[in-house]
N, C-alpha and C. Protein backbone atom coordinates (compact mmCIF):
# COMPACT_ATOMS: atom_id res chain seq x y z
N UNK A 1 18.41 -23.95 -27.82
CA UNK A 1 18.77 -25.26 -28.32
C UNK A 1 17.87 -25.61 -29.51
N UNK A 2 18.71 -26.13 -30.48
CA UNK A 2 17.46 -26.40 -31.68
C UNK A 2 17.35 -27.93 -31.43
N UNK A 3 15.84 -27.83 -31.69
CA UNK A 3 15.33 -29.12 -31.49
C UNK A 3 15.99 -30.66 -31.63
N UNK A 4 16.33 -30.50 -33.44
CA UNK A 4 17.44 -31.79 -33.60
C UNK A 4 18.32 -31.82 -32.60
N UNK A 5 18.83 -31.30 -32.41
CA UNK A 5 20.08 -31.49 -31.33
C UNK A 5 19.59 -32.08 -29.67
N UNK A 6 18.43 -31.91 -29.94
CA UNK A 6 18.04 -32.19 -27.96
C UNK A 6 17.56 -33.66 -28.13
N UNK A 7 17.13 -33.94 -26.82
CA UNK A 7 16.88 -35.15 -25.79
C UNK A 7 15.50 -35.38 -26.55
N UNK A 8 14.95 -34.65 -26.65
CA UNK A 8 13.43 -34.22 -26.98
C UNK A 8 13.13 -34.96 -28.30
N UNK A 9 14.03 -34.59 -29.51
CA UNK A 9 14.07 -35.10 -30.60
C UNK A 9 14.00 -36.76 -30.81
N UNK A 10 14.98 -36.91 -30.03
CA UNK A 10 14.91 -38.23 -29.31
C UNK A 10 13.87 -39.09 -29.33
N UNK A 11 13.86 -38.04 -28.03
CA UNK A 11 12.17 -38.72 -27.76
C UNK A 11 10.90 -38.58 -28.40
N UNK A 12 10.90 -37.76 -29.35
CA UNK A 12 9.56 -38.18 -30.39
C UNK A 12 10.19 -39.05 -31.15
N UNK A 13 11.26 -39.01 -31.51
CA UNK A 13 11.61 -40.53 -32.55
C UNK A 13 10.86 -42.20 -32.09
N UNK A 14 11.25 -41.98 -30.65
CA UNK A 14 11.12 -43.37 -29.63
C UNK A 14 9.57 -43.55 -29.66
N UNK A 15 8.78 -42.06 -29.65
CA UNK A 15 7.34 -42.43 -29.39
C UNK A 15 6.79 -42.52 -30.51
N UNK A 16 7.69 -42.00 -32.24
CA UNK A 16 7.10 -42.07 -33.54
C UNK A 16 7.15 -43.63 -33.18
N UNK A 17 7.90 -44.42 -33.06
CA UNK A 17 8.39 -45.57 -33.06
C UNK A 17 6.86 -46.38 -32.47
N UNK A 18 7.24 -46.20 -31.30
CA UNK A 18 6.05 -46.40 -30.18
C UNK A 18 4.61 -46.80 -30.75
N UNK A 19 4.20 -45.90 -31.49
CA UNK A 19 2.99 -45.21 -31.54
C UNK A 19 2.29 -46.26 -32.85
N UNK A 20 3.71 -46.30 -33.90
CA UNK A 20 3.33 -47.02 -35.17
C UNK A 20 3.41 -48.94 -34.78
N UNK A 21 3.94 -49.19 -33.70
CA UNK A 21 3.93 -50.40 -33.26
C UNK A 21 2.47 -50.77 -32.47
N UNK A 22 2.00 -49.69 -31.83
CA UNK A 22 0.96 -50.07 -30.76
C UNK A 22 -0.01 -50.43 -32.12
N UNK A 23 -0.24 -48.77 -33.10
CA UNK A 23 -1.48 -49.01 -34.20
C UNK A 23 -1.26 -50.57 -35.07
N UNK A 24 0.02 -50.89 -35.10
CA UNK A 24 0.01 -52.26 -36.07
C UNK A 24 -0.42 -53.72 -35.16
N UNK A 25 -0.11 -53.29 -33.37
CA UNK A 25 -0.74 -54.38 -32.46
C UNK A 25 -1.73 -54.61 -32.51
N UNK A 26 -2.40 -53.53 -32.46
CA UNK A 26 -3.80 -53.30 -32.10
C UNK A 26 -4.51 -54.36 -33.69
N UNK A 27 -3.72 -53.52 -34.67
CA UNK A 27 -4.57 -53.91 -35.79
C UNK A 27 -4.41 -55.41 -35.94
N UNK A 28 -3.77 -56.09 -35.37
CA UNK A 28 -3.53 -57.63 -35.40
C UNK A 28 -4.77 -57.92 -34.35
N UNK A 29 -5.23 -57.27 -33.50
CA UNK A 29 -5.86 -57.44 -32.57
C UNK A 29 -7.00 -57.69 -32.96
N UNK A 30 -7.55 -56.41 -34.01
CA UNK A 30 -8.84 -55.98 -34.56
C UNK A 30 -9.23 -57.24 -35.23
N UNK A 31 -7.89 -57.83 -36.19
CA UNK A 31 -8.02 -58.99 -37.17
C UNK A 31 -8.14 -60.12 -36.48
N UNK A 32 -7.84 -60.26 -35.46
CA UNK A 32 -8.48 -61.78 -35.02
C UNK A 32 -10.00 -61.23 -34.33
N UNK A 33 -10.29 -60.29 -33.64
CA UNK A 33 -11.28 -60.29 -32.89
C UNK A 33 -12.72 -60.29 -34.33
N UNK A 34 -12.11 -59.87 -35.28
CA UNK A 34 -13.48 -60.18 -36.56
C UNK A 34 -13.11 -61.66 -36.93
N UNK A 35 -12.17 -61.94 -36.91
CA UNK A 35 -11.48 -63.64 -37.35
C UNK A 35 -12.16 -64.36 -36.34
N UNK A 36 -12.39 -64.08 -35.07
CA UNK A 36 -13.46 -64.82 -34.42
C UNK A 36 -15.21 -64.48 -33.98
N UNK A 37 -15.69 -63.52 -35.28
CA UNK A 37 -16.57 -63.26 -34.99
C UNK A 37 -16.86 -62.19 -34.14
N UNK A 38 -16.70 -61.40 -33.86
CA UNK A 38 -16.56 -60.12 -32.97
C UNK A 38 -16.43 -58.71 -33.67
N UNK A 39 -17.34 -58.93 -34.33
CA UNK A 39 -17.11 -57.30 -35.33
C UNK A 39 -17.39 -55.95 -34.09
N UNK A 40 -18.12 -55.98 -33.25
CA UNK A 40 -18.33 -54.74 -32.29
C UNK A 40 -17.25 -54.60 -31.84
N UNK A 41 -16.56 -55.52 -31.49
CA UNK A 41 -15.22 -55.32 -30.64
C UNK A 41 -13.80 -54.72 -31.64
N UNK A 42 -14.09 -55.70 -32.61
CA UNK A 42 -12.72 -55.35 -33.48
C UNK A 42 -12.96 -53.85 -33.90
N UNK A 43 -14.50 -53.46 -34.04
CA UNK A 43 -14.84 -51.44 -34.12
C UNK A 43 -14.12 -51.05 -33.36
N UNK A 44 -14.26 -51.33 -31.81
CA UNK A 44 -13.50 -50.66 -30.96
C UNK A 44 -12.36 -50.41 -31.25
N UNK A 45 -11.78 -51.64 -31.23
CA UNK A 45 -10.00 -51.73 -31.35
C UNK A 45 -9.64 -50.46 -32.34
N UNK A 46 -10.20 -50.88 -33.84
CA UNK A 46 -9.64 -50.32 -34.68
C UNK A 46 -9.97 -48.85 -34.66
N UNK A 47 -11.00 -48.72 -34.20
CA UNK A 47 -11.09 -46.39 -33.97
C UNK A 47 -9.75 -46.32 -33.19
N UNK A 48 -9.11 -47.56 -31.69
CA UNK A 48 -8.08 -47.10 -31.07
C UNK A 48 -6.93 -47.17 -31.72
N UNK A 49 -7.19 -47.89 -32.94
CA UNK A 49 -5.81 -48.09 -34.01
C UNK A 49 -5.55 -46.69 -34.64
N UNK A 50 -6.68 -46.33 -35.00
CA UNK A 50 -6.59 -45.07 -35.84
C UNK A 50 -6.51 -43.93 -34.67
N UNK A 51 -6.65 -43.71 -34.07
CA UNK A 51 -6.24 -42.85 -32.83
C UNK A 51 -4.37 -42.88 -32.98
N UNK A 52 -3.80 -43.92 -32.43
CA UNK A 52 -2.78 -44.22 -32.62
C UNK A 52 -1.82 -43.88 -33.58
N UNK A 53 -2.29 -43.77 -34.96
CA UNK A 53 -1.86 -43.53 -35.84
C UNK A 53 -2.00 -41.97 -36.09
N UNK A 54 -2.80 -41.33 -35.56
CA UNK A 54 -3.34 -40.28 -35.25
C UNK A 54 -2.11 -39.05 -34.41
N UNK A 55 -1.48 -40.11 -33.42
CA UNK A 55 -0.39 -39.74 -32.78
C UNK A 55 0.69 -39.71 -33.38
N UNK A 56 0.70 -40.55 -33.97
CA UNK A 56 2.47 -40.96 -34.94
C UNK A 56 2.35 -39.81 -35.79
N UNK A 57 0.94 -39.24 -36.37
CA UNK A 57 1.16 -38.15 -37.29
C UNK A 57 1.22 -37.18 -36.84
N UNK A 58 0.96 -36.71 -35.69
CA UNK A 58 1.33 -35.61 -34.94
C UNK A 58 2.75 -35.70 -34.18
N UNK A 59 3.24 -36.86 -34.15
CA UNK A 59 5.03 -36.79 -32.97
C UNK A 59 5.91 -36.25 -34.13
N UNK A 60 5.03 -37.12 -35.78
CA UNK A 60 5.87 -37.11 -37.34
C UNK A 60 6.11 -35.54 -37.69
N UNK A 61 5.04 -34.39 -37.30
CA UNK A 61 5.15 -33.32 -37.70
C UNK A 61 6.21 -31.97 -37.41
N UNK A 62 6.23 -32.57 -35.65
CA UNK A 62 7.20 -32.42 -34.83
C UNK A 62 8.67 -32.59 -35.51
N UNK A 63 8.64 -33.85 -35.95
CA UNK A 63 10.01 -34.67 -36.23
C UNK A 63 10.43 -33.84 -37.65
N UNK A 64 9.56 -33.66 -38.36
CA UNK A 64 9.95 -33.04 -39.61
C UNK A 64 10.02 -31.48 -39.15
N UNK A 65 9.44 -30.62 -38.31
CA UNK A 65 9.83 -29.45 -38.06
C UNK A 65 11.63 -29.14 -37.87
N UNK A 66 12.07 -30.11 -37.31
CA UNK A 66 13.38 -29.90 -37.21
C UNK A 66 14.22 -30.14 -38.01
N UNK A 67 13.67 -30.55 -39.46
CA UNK A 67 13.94 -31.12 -41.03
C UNK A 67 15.21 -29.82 -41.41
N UNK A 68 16.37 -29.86 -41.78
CA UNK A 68 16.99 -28.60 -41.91
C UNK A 68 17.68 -29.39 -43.81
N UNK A 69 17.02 -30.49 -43.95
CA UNK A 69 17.47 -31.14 -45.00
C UNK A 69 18.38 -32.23 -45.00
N UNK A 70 18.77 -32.27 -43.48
CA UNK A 70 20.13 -33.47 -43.59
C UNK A 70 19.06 -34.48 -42.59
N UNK A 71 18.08 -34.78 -42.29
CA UNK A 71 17.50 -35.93 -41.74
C UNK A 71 17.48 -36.88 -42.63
N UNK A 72 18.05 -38.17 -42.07
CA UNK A 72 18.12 -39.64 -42.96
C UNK A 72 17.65 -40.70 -41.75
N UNK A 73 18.02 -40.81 -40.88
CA UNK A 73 18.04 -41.77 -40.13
C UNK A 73 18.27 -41.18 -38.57
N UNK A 74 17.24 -41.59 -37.97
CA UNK A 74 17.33 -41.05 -36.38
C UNK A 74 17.72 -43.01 -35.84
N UNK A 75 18.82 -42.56 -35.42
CA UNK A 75 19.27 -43.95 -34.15
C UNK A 75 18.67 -43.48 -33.12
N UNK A 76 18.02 -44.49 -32.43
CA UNK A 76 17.27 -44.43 -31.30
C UNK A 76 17.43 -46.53 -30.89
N UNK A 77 17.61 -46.49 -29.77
CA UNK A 77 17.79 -47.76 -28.85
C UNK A 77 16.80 -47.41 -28.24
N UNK A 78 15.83 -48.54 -27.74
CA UNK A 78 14.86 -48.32 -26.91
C UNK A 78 14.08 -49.85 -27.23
N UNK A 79 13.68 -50.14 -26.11
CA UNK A 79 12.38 -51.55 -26.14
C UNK A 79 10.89 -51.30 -26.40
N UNK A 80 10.71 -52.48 -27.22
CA UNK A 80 8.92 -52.18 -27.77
C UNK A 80 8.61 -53.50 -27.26
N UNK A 81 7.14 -53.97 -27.11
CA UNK A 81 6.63 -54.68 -26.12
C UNK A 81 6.83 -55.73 -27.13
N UNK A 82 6.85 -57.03 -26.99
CA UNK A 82 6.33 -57.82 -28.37
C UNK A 82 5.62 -59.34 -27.64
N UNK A 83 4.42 -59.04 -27.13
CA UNK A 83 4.31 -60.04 -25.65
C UNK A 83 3.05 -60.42 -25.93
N UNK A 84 1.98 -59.86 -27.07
CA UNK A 84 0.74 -60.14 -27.91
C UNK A 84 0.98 -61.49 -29.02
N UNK A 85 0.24 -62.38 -27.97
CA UNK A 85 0.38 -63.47 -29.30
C UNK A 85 -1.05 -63.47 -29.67
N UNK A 86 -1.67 -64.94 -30.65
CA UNK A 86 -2.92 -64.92 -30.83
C UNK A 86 -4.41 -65.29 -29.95
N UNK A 87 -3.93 -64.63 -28.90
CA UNK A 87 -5.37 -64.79 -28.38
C UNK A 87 -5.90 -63.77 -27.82
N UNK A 88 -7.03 -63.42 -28.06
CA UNK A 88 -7.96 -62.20 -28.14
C UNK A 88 -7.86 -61.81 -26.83
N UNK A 89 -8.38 -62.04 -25.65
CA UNK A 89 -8.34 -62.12 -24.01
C UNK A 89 -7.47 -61.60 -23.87
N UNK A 90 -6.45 -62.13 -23.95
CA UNK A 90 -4.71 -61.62 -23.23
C UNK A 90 -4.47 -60.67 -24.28
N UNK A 91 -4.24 -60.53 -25.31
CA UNK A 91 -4.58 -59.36 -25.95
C UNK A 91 -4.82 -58.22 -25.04
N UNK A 92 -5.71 -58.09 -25.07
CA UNK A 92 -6.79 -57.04 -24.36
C UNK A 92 -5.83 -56.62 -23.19
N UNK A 93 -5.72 -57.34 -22.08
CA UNK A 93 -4.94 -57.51 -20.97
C UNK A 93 -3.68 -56.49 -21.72
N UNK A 94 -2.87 -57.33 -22.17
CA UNK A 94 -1.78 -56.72 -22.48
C UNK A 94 -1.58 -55.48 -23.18
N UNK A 95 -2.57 -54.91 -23.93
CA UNK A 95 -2.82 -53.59 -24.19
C UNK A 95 -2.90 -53.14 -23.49
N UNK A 96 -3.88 -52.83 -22.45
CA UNK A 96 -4.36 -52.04 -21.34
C UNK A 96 -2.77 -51.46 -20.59
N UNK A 97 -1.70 -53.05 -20.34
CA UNK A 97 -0.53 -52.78 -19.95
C UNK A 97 0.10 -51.77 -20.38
N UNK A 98 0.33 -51.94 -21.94
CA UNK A 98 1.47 -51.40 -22.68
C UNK A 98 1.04 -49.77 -22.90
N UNK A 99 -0.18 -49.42 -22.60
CA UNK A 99 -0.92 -48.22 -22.46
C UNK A 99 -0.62 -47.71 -21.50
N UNK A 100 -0.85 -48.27 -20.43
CA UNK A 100 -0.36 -47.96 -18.65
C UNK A 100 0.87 -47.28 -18.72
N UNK A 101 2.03 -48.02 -19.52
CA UNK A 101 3.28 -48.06 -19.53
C UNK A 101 3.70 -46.61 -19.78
N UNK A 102 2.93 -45.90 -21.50
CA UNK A 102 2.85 -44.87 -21.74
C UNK A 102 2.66 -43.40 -21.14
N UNK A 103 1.20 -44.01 -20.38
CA UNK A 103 0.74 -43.09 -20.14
C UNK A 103 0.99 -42.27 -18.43
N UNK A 104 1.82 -43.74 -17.73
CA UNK A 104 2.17 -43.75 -16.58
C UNK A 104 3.48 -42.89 -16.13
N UNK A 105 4.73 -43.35 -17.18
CA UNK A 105 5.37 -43.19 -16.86
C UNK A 105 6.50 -42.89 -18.37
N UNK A 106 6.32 -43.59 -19.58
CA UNK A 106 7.34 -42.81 -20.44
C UNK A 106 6.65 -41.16 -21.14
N UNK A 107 5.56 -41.16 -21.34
CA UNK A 107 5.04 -39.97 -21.90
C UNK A 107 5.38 -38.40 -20.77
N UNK A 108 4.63 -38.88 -19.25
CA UNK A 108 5.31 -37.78 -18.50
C UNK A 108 6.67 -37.44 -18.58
N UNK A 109 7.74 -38.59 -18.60
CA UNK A 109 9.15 -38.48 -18.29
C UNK A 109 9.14 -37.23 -19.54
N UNK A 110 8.55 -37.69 -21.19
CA UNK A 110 8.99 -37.12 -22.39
C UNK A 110 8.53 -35.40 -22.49
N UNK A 111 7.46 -35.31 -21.88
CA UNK A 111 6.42 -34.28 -21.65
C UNK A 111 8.08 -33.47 -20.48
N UNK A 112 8.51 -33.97 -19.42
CA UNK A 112 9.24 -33.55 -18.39
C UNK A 112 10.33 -32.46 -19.25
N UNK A 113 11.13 -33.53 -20.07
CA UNK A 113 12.30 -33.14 -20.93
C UNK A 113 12.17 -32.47 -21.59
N UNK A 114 10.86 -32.28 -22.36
CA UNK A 114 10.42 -31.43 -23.40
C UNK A 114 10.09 -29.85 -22.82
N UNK A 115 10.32 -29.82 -21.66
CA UNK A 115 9.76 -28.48 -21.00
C UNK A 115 11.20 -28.20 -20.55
N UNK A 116 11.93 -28.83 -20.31
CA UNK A 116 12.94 -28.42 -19.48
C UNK A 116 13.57 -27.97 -21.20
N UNK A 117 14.06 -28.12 -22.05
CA UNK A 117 14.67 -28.26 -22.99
C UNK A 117 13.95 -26.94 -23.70
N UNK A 118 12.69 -26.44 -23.29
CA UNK A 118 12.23 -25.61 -24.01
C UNK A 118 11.12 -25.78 -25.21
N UNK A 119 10.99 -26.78 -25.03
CA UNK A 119 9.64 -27.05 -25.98
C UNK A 119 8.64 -27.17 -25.67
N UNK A 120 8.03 -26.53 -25.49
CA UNK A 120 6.57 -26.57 -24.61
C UNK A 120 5.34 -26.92 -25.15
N UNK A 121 5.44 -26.74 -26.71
CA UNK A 121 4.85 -27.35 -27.38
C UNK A 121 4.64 -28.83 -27.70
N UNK A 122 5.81 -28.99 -27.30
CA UNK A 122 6.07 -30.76 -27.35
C UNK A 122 5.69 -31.53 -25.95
N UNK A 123 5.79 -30.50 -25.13
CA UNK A 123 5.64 -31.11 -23.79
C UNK A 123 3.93 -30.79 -23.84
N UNK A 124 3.23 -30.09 -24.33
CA UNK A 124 1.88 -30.49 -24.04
C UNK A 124 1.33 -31.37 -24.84
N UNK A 125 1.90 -31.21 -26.04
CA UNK A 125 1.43 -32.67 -27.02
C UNK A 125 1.58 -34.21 -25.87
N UNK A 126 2.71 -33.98 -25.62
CA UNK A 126 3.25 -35.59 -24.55
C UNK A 126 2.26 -35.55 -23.56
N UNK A 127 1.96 -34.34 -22.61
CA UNK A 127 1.14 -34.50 -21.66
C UNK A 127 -0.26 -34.51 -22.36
N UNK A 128 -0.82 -34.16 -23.09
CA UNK A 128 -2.29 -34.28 -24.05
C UNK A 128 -2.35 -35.99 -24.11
N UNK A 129 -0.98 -36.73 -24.75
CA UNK A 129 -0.85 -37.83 -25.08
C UNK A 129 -0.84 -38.97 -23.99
N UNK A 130 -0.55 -38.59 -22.52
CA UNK A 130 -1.04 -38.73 -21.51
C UNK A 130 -2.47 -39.57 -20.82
N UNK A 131 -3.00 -37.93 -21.64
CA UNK A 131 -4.71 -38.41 -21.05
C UNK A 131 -5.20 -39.27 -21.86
N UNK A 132 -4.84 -39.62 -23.09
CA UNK A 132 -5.59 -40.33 -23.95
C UNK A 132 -4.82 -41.28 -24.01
N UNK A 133 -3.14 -41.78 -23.72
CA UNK A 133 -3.55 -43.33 -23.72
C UNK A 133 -3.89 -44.04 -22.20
N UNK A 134 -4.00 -42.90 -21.59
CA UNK A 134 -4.78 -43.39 -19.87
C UNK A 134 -6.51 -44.23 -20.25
N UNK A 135 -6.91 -43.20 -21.12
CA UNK A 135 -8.19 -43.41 -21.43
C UNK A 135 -8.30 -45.17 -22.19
N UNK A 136 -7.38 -44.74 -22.88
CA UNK A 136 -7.23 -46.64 -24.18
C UNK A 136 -6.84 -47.11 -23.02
N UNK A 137 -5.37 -47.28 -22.43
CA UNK A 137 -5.57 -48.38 -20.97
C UNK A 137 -7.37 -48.76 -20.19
N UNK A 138 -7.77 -48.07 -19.89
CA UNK A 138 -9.13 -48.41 -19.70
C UNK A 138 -10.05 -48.95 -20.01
N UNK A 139 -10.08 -48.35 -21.34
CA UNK A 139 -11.01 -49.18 -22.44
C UNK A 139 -10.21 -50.83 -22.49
N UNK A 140 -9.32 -50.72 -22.82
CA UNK A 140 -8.40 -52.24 -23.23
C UNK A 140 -8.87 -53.06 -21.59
N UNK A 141 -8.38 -52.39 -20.75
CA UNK A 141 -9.31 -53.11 -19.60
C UNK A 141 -10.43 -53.22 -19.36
N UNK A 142 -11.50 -52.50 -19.54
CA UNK A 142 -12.51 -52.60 -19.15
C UNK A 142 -13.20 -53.99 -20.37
N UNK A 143 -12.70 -53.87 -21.72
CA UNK A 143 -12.80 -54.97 -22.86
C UNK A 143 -12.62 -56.22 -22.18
N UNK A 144 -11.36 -56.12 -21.49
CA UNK A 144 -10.31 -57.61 -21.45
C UNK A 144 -11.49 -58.47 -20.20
N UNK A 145 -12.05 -57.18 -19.24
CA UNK A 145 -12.75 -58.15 -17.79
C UNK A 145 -14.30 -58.36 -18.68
N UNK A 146 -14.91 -57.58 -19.33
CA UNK A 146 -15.79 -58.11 -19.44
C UNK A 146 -15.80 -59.64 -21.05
N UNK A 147 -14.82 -59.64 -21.12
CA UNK A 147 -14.83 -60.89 -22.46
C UNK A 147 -14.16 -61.66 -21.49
N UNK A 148 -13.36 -61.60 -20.22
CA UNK A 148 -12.96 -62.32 -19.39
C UNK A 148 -14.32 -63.32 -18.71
N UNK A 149 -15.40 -62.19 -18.07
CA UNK A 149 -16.11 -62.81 -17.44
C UNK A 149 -17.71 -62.94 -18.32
N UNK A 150 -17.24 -62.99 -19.65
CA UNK A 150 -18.51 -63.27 -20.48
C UNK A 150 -19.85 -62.36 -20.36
N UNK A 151 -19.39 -61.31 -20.31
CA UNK A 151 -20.19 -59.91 -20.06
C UNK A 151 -20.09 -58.65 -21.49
N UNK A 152 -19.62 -59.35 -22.45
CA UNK A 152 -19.42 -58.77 -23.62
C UNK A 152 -20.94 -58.10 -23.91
N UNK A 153 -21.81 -59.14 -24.04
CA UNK A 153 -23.22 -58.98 -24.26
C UNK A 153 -24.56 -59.33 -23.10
N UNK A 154 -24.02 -59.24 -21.92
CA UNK A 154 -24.64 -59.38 -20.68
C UNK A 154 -25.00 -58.33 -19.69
N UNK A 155 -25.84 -57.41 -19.48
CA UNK A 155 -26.02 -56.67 -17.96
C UNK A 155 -26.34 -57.00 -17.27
N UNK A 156 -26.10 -56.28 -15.79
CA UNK A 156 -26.51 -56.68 -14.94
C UNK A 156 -28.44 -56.11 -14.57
N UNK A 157 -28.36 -54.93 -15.44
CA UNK A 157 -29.59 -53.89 -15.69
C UNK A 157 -29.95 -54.20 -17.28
N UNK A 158 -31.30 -54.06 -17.37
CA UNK A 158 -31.86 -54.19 -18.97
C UNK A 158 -31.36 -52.43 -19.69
N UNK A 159 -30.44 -53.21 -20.62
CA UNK A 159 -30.31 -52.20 -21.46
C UNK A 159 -30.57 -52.38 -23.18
N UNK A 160 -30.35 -51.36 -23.55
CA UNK A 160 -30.49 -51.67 -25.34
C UNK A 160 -29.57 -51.79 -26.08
N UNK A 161 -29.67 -53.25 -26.80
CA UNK A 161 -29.06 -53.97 -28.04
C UNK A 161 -29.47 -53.63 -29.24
N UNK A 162 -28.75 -52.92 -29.81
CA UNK A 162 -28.99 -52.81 -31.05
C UNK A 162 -27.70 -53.16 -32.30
N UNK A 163 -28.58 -53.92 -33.10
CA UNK A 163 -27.97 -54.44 -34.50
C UNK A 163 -27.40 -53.45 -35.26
N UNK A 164 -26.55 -52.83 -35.63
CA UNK A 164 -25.92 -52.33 -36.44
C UNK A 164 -26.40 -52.79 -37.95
N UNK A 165 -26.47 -53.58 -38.63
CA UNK A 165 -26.80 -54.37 -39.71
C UNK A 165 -28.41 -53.53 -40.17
N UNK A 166 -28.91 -53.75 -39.58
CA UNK A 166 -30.81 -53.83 -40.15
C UNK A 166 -31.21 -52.63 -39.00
N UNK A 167 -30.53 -52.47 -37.63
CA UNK A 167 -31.47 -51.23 -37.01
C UNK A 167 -31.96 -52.04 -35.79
N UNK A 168 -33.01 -53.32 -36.25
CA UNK A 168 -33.29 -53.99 -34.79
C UNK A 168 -32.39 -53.25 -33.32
N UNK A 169 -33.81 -53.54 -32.73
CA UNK A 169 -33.41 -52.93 -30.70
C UNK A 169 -34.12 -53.83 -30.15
N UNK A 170 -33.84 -54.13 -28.66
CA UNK A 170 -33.71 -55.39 -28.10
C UNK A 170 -33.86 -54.53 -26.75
N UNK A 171 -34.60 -54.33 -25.79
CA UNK A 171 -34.03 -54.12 -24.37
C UNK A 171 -34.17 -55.33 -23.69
N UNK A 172 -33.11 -55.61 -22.64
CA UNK A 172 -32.95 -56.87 -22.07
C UNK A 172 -31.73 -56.93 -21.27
N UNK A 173 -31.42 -58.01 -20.70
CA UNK A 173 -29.50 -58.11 -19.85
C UNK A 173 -29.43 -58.73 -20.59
N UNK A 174 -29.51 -58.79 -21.39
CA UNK A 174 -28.36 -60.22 -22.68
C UNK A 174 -29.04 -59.43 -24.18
N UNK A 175 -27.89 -59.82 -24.66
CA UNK A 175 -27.76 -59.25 -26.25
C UNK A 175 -28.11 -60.48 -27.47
N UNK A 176 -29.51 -60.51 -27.66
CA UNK A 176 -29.87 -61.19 -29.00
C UNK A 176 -28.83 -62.03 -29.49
N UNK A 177 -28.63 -63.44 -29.47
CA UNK A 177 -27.75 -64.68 -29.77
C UNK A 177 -27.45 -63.87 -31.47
N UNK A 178 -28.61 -64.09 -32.24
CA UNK A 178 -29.45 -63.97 -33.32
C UNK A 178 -30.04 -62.89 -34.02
N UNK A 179 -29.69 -62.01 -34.68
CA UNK A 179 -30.87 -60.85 -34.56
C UNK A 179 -32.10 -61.48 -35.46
N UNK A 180 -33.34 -60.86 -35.10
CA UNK A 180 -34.60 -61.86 -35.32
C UNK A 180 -34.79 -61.22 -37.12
N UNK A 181 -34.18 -60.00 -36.79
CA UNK A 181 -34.72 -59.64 -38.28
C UNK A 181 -33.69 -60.43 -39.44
N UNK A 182 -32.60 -59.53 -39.26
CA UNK A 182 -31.39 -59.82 -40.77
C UNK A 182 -30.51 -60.96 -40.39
N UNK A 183 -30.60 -61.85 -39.40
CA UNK A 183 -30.16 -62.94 -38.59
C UNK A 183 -28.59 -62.58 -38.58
N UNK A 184 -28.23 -61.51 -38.18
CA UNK A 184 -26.39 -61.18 -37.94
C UNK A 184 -26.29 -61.41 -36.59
N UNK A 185 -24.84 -61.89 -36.17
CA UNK A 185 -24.99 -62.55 -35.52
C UNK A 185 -24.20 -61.96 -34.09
N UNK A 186 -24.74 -62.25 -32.75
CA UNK A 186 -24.59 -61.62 -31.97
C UNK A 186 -22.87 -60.04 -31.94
N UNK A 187 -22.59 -61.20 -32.45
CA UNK A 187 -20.72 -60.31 -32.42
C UNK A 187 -20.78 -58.81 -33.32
N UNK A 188 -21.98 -58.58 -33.87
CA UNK A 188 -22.18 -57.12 -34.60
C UNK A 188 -22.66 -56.42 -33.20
N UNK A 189 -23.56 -57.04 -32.68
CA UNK A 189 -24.55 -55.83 -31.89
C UNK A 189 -23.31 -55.36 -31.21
N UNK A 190 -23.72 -53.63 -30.65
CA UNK A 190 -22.61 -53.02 -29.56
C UNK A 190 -22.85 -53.40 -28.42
N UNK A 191 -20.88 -53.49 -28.37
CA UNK A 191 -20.90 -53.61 -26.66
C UNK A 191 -21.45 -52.61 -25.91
N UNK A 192 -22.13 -53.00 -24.51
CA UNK A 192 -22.15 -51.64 -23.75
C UNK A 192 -21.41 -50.89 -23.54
N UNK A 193 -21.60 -49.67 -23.32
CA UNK A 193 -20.63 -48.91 -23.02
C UNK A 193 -20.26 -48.72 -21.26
N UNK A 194 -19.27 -48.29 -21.05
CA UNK A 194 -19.08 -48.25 -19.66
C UNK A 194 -19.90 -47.65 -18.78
């Protein structure tokens, strides 16, 4: 079966689709979380933006392999989330979801078809694509509880804060309001990591 012609084709169209919607969510995401002061966080987001986009160029390469010269327009029906309004919190939340969604249950199904159909190449890309938006669901959660419960810049153990800006380090359970040196302001220093 040549590729254009299958289920498969399809389905990288749906996840090219997919993939360039999550990186443009996210990046709305990134832009308010610096719009409210939160430059460590909006870092995060946006490496997961570029990840994302990262994918679209790999489903894209796929999509053009099956290029025989007559590709114009792939019809594809399918739902994209559109449930991110402007607030940073639920944000978060709702990423973690729309990640879940991926990584739970449309990427295996695509990874499924792609093997049965004979592409095996495509089916490990989908299953590769799998583990890593399992991983962003996580992160997007693990973000959403601790800005939930004001633990952005809080441990429960003294750990180290450091300023990005000037270098300043800090060990402590709370992250410098202030940094004492270049006075930037808490929303640079990094979040902990998990």
């Amino acid at each position: 079966m040549k590729l254009k012609d299958s289920q498969t084709y399809k389905n990288l169209a749906r996840a090219f689709a997919g993939e360039c919607q999550a990186r443009t969510r996210y990046e709305f995401i990134e832009y308010g979380a610096r719009k409210e002061g939160f430059k460590a966080l909006a870092d995060i987001i946006d490496k997961i933006a570029f990840q994302e986009f990262t994918h679209s160029r790999m489903i894209y390469s796929f999509i053009q392999s099956a290029d025989d010269g007559t590709i114009d327009n792939i019809e594809i029906c399918t739902g994209y989330p559109f449930r991110q309004k402007w607030n940073l919190m639920e944000n978060l939340k709702l990423s973690a979801e729309d990640e879940g969604i991926e990584a739970e249950k449309l990427y295996p199904e695509f990874a499924k078809t792609a093997k049965e159909e004979g592409f095996h190449d495509i089916a490990a890309l989908f299953n590769n694509l799998v583990k890593i938006e399992e991983t962003h669901k996580n992160e997007f959660m693990r973000l959403y509880k601790l800005f939930k419960e004001g633990k952005l810049y809080k441990s429960d153990t003294p750990v180290v804060w450091k300023c990005p800006e000037c270098g300043y380090e800090s060990t402590s359970k709370q992250a410098f309001e202030i940094c004492p040196v270049c006075q930037a302001k808490q929303g640079v220093v990094k979040i902990k990591e998990a």
